[in-house]
PDB file of N, CA and C in Angstrom:
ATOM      1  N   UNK A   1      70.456  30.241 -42.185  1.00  0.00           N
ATOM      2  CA  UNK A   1      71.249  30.613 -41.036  1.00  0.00           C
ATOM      3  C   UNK A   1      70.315  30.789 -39.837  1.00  0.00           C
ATOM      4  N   UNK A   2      70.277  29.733 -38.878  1.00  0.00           N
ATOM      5  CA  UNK A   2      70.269  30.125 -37.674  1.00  0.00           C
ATOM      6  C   UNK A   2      70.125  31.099 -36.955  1.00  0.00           C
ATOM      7  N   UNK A   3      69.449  31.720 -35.794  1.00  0.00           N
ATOM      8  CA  UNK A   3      69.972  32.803 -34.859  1.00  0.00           C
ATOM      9  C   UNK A   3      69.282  32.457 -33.656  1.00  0.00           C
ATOM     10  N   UNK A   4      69.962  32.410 -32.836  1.00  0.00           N
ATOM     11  CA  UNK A   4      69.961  32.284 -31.053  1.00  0.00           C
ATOM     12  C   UNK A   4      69.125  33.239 -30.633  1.00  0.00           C
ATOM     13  N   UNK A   5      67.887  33.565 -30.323  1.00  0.00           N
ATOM     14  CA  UNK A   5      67.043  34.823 -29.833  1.00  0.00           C
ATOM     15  C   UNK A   5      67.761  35.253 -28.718  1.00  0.00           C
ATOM     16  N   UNK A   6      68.464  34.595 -27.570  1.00  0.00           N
ATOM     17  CA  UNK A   6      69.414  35.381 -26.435  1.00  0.00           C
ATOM     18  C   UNK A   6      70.627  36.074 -26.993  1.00  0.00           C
ATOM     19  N   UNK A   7      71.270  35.361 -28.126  1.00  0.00           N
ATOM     20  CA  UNK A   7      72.237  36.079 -28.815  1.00  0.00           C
ATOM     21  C   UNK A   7      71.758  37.531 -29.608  1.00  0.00           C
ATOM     22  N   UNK A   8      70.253  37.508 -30.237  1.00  0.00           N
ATOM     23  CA  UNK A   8      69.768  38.670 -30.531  1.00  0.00           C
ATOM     24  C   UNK A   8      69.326  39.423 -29.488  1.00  0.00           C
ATOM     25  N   UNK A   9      68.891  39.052 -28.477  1.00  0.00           N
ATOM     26  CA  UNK A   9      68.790  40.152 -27.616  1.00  0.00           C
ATOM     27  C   UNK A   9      69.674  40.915 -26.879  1.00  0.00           C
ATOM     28  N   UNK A  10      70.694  39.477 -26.604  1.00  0.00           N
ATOM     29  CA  UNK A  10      71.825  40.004 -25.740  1.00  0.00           C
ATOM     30  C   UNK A  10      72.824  41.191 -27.117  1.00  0.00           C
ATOM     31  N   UNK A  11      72.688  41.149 -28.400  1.00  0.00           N
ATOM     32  CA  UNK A  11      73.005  42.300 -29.171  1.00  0.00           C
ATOM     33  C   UNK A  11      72.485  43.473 -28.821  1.00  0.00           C
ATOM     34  N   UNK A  12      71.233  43.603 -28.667  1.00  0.00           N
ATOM     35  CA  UNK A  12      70.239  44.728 -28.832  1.00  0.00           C
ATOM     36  C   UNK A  12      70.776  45.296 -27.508  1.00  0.00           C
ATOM     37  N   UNK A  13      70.874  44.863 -25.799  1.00  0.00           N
ATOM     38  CA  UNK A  13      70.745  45.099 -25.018  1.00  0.00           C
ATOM     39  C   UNK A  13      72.049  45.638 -24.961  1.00  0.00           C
ATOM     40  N   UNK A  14      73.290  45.181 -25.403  1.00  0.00           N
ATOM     41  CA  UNK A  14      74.898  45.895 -25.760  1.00  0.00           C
ATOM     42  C   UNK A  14      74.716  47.108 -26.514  1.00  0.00           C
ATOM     43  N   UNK A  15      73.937  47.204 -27.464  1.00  0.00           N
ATOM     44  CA  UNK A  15      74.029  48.553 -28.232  1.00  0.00           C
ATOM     45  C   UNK A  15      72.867  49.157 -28.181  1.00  0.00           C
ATOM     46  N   UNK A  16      72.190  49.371 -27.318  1.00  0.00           N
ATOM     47  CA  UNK A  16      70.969  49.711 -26.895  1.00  0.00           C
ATOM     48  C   UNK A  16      71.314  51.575 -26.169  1.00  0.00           C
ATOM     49  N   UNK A  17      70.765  52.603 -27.023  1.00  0.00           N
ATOM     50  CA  UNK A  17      71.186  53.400 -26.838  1.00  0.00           C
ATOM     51  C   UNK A  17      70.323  54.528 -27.062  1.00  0.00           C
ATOM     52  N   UNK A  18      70.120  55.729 -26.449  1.00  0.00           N
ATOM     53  CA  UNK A  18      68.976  56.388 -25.840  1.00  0.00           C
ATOM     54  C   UNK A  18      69.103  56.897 -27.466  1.00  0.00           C
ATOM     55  N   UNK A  19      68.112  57.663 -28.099  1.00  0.00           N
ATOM     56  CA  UNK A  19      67.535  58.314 -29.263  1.00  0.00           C
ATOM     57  C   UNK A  19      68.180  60.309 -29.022  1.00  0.00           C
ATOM     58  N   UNK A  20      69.033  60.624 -29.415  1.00  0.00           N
ATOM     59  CA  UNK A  20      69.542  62.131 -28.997  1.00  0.00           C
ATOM     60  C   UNK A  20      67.991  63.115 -29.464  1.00  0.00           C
ATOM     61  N   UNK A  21      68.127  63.936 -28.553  1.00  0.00           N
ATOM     62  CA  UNK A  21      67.446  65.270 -28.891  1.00  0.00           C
ATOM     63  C   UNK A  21      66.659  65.888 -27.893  1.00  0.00           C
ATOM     64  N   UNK A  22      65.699  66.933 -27.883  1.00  0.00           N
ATOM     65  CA  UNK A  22      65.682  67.890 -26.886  1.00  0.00           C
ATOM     66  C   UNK A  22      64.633  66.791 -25.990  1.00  0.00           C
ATOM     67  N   UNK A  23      63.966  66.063 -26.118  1.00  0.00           N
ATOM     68  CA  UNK A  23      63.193  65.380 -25.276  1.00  0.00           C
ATOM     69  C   UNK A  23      63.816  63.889 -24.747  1.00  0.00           C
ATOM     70  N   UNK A  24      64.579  63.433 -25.168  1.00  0.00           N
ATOM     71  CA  UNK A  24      65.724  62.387 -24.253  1.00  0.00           C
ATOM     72  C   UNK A  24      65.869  62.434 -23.089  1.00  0.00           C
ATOM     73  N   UNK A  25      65.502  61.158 -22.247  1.00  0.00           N
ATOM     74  CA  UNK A  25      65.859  61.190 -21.141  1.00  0.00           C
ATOM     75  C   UNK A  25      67.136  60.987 -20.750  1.00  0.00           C
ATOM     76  N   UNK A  26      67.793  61.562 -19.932  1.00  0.00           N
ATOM     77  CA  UNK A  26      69.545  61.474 -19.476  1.00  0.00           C
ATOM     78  C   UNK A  26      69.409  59.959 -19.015  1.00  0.00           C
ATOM     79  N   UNK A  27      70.937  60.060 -19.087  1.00  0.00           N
ATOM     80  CA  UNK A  27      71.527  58.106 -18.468  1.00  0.00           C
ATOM     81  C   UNK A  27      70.552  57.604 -17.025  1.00  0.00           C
ATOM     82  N   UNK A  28      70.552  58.258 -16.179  1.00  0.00           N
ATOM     83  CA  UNK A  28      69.873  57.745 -15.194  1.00  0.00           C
ATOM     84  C   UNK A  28      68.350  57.610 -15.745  1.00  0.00           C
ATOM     85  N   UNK A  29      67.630  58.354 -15.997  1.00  0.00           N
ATOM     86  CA  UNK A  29      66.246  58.254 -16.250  1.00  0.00           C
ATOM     87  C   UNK A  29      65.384  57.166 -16.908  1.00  0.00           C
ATOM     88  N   UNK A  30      64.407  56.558 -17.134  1.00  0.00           N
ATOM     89  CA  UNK A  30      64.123  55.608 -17.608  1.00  0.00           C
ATOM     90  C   UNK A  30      63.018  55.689 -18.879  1.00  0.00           C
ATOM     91  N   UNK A  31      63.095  55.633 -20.006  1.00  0.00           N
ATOM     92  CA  UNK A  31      61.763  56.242 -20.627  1.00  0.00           C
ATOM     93  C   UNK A  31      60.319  55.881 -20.353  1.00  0.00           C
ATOM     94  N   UNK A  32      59.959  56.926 -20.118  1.00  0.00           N
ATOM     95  CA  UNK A  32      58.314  57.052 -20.295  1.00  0.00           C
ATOM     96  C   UNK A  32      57.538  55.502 -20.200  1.00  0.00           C
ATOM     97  N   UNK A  33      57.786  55.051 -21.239  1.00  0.00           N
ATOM     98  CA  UNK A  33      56.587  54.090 -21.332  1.00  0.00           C
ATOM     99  C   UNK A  33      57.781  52.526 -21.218  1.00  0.00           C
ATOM    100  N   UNK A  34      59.187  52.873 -20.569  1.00  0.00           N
ATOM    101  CA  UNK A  34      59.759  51.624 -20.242  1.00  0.00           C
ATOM    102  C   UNK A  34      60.560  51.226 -21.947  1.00  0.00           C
ATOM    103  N   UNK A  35      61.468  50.202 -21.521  1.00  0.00           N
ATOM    104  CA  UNK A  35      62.337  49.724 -22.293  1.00  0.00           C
ATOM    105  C   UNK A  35      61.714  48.680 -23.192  1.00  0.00           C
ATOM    106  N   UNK A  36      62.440  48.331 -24.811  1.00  0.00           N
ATOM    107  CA  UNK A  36      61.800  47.333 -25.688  1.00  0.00           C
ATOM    108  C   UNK A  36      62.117  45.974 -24.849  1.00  0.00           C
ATOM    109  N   UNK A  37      63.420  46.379 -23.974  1.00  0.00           N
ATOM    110  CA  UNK A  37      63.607  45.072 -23.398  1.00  0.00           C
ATOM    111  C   UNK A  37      62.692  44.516 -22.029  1.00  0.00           C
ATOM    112  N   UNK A  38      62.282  45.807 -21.215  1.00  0.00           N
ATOM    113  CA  UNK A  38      60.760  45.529 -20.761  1.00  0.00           C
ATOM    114  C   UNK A  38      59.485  44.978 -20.986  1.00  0.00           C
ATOM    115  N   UNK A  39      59.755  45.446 -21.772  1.00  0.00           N
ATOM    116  CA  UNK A  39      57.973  45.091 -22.715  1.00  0.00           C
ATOM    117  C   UNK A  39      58.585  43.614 -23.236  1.00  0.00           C
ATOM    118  N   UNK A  40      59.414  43.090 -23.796  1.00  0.00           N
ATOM    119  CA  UNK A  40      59.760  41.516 -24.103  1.00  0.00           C
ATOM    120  C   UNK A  40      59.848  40.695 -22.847  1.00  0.00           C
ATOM    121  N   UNK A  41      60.130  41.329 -21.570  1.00  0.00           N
ATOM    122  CA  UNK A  41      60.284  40.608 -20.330  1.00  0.00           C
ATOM    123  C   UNK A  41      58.995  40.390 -19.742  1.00  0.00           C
ATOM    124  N   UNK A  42      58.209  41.689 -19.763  1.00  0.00           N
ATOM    125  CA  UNK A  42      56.494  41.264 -19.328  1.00  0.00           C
ATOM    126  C   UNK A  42      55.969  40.358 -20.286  1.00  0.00           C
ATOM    127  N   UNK A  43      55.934  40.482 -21.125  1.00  0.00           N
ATOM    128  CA  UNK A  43      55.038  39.127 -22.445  1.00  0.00           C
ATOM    129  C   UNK A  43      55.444  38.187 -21.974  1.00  0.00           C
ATOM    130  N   UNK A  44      56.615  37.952 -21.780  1.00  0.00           N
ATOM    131  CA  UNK A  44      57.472  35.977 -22.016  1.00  0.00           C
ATOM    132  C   UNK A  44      56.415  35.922 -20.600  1.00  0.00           C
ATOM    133  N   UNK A  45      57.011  37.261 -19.240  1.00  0.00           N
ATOM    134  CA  UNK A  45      56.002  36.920 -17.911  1.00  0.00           C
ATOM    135  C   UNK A  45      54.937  36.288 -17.651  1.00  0.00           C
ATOM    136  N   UNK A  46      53.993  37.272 -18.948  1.00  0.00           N
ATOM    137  CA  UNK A  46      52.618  37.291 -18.875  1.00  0.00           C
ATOM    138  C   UNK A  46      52.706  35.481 -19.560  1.00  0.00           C
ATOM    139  N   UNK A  47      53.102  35.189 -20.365  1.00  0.00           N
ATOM    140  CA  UNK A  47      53.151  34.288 -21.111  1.00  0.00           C
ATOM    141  C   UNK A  47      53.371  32.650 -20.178  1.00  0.00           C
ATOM    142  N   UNK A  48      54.413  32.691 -19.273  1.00  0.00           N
ATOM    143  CA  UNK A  48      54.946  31.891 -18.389  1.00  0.00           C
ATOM    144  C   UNK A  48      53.446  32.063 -17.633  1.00  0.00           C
ATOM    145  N   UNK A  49      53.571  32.899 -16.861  1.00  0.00           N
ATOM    146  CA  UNK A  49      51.651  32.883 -16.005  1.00  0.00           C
ATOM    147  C   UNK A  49      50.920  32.047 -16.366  1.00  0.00           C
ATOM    148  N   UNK A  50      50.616  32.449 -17.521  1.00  0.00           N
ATOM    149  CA  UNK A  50      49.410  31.938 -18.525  1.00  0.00           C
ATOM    150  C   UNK A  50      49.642  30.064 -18.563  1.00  0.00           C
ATOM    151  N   UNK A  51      50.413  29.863 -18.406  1.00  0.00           N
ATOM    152  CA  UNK A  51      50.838  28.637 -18.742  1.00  0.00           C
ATOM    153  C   UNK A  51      50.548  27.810 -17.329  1.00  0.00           C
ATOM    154  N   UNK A  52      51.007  28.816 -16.589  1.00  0.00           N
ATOM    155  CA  UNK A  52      51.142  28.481 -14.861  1.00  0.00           C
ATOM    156  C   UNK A  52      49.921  28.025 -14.328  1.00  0.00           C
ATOM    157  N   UNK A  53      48.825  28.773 -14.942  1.00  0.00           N
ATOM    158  CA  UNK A  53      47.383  29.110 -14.607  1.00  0.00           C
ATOM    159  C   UNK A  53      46.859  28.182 -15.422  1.00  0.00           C
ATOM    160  N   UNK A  54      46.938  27.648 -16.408  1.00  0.00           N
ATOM    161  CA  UNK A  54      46.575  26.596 -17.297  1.00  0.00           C
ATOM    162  C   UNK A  54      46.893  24.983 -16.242  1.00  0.00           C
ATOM    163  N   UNK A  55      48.313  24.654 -16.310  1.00  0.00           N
ATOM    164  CA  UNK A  55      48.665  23.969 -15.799  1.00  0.00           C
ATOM    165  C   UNK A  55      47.780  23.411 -14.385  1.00  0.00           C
ATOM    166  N   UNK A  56      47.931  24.608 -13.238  1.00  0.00           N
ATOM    167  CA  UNK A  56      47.553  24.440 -11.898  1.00  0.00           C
ATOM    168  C   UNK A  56      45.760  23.989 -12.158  1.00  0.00           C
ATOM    169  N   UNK A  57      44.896  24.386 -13.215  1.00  0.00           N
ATOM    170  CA  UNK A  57      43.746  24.361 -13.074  1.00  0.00           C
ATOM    171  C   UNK A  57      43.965  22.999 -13.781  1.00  0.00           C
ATOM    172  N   UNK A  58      44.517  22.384 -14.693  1.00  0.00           N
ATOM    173  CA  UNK A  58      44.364  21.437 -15.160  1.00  0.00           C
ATOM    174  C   UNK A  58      44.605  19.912 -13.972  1.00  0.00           C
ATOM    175  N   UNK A  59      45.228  20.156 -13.064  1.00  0.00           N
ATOM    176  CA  UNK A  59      46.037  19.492 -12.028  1.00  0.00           C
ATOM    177  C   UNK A  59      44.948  19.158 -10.857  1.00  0.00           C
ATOM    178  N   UNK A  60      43.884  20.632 -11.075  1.00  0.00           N
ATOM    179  CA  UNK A  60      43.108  20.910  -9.979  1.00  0.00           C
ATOM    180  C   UNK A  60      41.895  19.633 -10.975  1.00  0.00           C
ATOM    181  N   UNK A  61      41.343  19.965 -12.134  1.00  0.00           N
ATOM    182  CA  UNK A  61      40.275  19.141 -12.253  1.00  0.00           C
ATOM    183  C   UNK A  61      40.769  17.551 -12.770  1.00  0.00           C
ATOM    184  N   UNK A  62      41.946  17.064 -12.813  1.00  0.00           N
ATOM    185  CA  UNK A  62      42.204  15.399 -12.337  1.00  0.00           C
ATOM    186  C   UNK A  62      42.120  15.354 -11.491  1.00  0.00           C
ATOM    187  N   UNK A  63      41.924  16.279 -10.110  1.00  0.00           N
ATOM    188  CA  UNK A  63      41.876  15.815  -8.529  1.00  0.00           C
ATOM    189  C   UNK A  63      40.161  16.167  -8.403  1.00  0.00           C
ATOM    190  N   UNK A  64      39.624  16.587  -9.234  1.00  0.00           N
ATOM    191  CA  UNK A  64      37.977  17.044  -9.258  1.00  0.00           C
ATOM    192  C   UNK A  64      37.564  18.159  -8.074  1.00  0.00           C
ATOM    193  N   UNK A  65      38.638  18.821  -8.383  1.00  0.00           N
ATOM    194  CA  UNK A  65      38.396  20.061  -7.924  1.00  0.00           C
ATOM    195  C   UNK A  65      38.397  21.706  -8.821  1.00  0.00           C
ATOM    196  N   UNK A  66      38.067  20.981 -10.156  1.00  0.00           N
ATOM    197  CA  UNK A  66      37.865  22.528 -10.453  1.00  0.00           C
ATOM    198  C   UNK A  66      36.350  22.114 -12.152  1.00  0.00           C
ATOM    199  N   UNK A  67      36.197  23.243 -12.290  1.00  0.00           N
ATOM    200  CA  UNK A  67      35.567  23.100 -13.656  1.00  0.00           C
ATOM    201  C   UNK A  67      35.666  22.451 -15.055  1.00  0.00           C
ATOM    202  N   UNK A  68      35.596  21.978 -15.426  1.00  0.00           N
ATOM    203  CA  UNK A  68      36.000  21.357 -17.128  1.00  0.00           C
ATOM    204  C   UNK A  68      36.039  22.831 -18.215  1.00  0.00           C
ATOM    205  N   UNK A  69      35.314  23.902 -17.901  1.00  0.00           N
ATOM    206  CA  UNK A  69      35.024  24.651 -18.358  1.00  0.00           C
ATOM    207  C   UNK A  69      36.373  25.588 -17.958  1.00  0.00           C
ATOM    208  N   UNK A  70      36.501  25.889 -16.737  1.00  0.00           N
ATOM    209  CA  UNK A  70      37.479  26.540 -16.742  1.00  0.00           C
ATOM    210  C   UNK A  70      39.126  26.409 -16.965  1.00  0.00           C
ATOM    211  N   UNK A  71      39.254  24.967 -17.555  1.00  0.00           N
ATOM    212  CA  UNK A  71      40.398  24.478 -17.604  1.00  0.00           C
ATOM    213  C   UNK A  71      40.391  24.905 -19.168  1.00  0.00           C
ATOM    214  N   UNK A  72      39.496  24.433 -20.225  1.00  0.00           N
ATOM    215  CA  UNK A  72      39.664  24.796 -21.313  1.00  0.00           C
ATOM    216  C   UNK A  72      40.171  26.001 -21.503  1.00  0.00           C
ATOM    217  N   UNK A  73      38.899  27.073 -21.040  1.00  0.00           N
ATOM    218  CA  UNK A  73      39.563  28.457 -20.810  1.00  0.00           C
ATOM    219  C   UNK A  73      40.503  28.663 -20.913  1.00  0.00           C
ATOM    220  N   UNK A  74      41.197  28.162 -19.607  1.00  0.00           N
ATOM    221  CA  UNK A  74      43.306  28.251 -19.388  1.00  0.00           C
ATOM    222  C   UNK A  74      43.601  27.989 -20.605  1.00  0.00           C
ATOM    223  N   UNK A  75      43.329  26.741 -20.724  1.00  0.00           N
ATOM    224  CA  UNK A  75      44.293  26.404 -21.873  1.00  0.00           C
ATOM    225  C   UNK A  75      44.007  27.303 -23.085  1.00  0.00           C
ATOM    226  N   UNK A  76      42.927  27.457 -23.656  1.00  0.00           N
ATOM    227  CA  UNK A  76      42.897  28.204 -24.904  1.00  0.00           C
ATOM    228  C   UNK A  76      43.810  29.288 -24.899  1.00  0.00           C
ATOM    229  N   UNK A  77      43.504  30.339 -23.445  1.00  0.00           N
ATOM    230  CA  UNK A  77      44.270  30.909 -23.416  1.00  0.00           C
ATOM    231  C   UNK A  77      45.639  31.095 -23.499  1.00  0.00           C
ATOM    232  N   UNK A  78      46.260  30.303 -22.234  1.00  0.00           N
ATOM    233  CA  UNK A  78      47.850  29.345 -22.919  1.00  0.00           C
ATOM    234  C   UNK A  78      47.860  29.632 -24.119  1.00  0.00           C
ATOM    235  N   UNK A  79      47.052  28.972 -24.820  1.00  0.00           N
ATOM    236  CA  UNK A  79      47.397  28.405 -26.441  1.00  0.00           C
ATOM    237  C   UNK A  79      47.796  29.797 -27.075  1.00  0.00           C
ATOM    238  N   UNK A  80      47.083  30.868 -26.682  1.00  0.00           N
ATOM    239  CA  UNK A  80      46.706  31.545 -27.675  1.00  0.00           C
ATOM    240  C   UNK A  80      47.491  32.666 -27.424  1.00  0.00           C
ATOM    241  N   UNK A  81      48.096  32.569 -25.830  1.00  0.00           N
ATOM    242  CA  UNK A  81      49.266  33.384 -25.274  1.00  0.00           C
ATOM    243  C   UNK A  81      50.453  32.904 -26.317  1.00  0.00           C
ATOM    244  N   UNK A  82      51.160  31.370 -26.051  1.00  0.00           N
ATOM    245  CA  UNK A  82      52.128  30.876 -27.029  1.00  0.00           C
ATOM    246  C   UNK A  82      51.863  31.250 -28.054  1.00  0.00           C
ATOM    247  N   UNK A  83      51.260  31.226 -28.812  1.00  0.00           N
ATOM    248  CA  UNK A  83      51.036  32.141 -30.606  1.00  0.00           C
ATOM    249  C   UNK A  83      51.447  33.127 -30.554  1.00  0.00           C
ATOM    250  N   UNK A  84      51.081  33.893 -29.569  1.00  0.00           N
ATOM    251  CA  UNK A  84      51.609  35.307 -30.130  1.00  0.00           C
ATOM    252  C   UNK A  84      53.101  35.717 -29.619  1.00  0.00           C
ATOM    253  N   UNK A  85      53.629  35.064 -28.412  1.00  0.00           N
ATOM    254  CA  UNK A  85      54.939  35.026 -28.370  1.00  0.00           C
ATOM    255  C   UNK A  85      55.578  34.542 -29.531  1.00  0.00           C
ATOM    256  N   UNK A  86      55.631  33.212 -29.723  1.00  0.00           N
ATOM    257  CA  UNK A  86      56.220  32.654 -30.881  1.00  0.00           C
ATOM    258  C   UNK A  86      56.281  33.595 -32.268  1.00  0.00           C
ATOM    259  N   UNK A  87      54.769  34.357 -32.531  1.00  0.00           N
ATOM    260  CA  UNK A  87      54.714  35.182 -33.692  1.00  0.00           C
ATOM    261  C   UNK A  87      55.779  36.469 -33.566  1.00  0.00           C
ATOM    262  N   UNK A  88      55.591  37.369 -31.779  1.00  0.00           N
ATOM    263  CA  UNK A  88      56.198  37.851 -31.802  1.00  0.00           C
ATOM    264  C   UNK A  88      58.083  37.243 -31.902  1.00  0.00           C
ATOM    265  N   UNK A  89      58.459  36.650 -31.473  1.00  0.00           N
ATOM    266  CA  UNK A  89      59.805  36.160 -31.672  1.00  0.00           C
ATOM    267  C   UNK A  89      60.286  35.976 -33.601  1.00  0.00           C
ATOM    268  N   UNK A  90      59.495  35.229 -34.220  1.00  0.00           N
ATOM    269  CA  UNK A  90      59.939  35.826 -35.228  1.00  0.00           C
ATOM    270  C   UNK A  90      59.695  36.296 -36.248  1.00  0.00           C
ATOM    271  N   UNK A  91      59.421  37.219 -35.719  1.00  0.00           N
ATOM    272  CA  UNK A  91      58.956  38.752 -36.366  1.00  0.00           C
ATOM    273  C   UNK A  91      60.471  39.514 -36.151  1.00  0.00           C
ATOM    274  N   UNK A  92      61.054  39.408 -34.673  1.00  0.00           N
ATOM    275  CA  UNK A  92      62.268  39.676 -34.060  1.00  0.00           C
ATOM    276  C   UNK A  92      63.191  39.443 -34.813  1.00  0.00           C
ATOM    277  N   UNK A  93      63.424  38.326 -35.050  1.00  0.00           N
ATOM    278  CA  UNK A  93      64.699  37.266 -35.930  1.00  0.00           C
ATOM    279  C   UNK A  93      64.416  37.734 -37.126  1.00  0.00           C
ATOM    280  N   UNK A  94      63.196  38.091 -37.432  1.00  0.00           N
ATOM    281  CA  UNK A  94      63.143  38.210 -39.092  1.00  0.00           C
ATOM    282  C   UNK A  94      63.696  39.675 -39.206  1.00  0.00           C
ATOM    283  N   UNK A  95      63.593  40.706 -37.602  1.00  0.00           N
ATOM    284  CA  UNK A  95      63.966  41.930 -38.220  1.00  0.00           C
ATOM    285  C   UNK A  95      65.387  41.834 -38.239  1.00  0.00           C
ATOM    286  N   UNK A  96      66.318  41.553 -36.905  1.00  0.00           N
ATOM    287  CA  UNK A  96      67.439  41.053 -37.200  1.00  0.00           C
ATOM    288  C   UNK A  96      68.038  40.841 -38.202  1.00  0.00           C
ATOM    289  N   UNK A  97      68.171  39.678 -38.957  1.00  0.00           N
ATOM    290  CA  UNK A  97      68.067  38.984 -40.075  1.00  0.00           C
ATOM    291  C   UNK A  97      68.227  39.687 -40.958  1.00  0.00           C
ATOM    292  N   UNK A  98      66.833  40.942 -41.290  1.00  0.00           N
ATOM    293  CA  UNK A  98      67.125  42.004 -42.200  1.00  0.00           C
ATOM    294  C   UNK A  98      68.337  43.266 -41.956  1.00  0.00           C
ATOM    295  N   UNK A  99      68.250  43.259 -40.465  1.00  0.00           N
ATOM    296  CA  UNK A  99      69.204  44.270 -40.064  1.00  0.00           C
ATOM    297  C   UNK A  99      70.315  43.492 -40.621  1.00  0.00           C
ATOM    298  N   UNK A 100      71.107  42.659 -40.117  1.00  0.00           N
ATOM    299  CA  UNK A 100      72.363  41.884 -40.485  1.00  0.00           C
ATOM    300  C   UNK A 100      72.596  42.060 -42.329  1.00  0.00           C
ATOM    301  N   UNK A 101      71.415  42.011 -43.006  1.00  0.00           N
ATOM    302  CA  UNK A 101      71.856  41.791 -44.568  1.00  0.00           C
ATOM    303  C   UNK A 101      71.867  43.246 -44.983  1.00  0.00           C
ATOM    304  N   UNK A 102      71.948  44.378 -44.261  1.00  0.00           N
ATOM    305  CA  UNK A 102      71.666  45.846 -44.579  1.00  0.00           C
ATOM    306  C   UNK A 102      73.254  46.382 -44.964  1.00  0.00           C
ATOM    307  N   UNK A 103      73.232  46.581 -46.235  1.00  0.00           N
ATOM    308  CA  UNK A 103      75.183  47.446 -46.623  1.00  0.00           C
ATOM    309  C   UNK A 103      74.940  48.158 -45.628  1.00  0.00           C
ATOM    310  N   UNK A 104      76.532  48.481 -45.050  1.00  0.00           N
ATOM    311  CA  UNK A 104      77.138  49.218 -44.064  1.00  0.00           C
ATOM    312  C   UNK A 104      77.528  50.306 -45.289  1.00  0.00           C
TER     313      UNK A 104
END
């Protein structure tokens, strides 16, 4: 079975609901260290960048304006940015996945 990662998120983000007890922040407030759905929006960010910065330097040394050295760089990096998104994503689906097969 399949699963749509926007369909899993767009779940999470519908029933996404503060943790009760004496240290909870009220409806307006935002927690501390930011939302799970934050922290997934900076990575893909950081991730898109990374790619951006790969790309533009690669563009720059076919016009022989940049390093051979620093293009690899990008890219490794790229590379090595995509791995860990991808790892993180399903890691996601796999928790899903387990959530969905859990008796109610």
């Amino acid at each position: 079975m399949a699963i749509n990662p926007a369909d899993a998120a767009a779940a999470y983000r519908a029933h996404a609901t503060p943790v009760p007890g004496p240290s909870a922040p009220s409806k307006g407030d935002a927690p501390a260290g930011g939302s799970f759905l934050d922290l997934v929006k900076s990575g893909v960010k950081d991730a898109v960048d990374s790619n951006r910065a790969a790309e533009r330097l690669s563009i720059d040394a076919i016009a022989g304006r940049a390093d051979l050295t620093e293009v690899v760089t990008a890219l490794s990096h790229a590379e090595a940015t995509l791995n860990t998104v991808v790892r993180v994503r399903d890691r996601m689906i796999s928790a899903y996945q387990q959530i969905l097969r859990m008796p109610i």
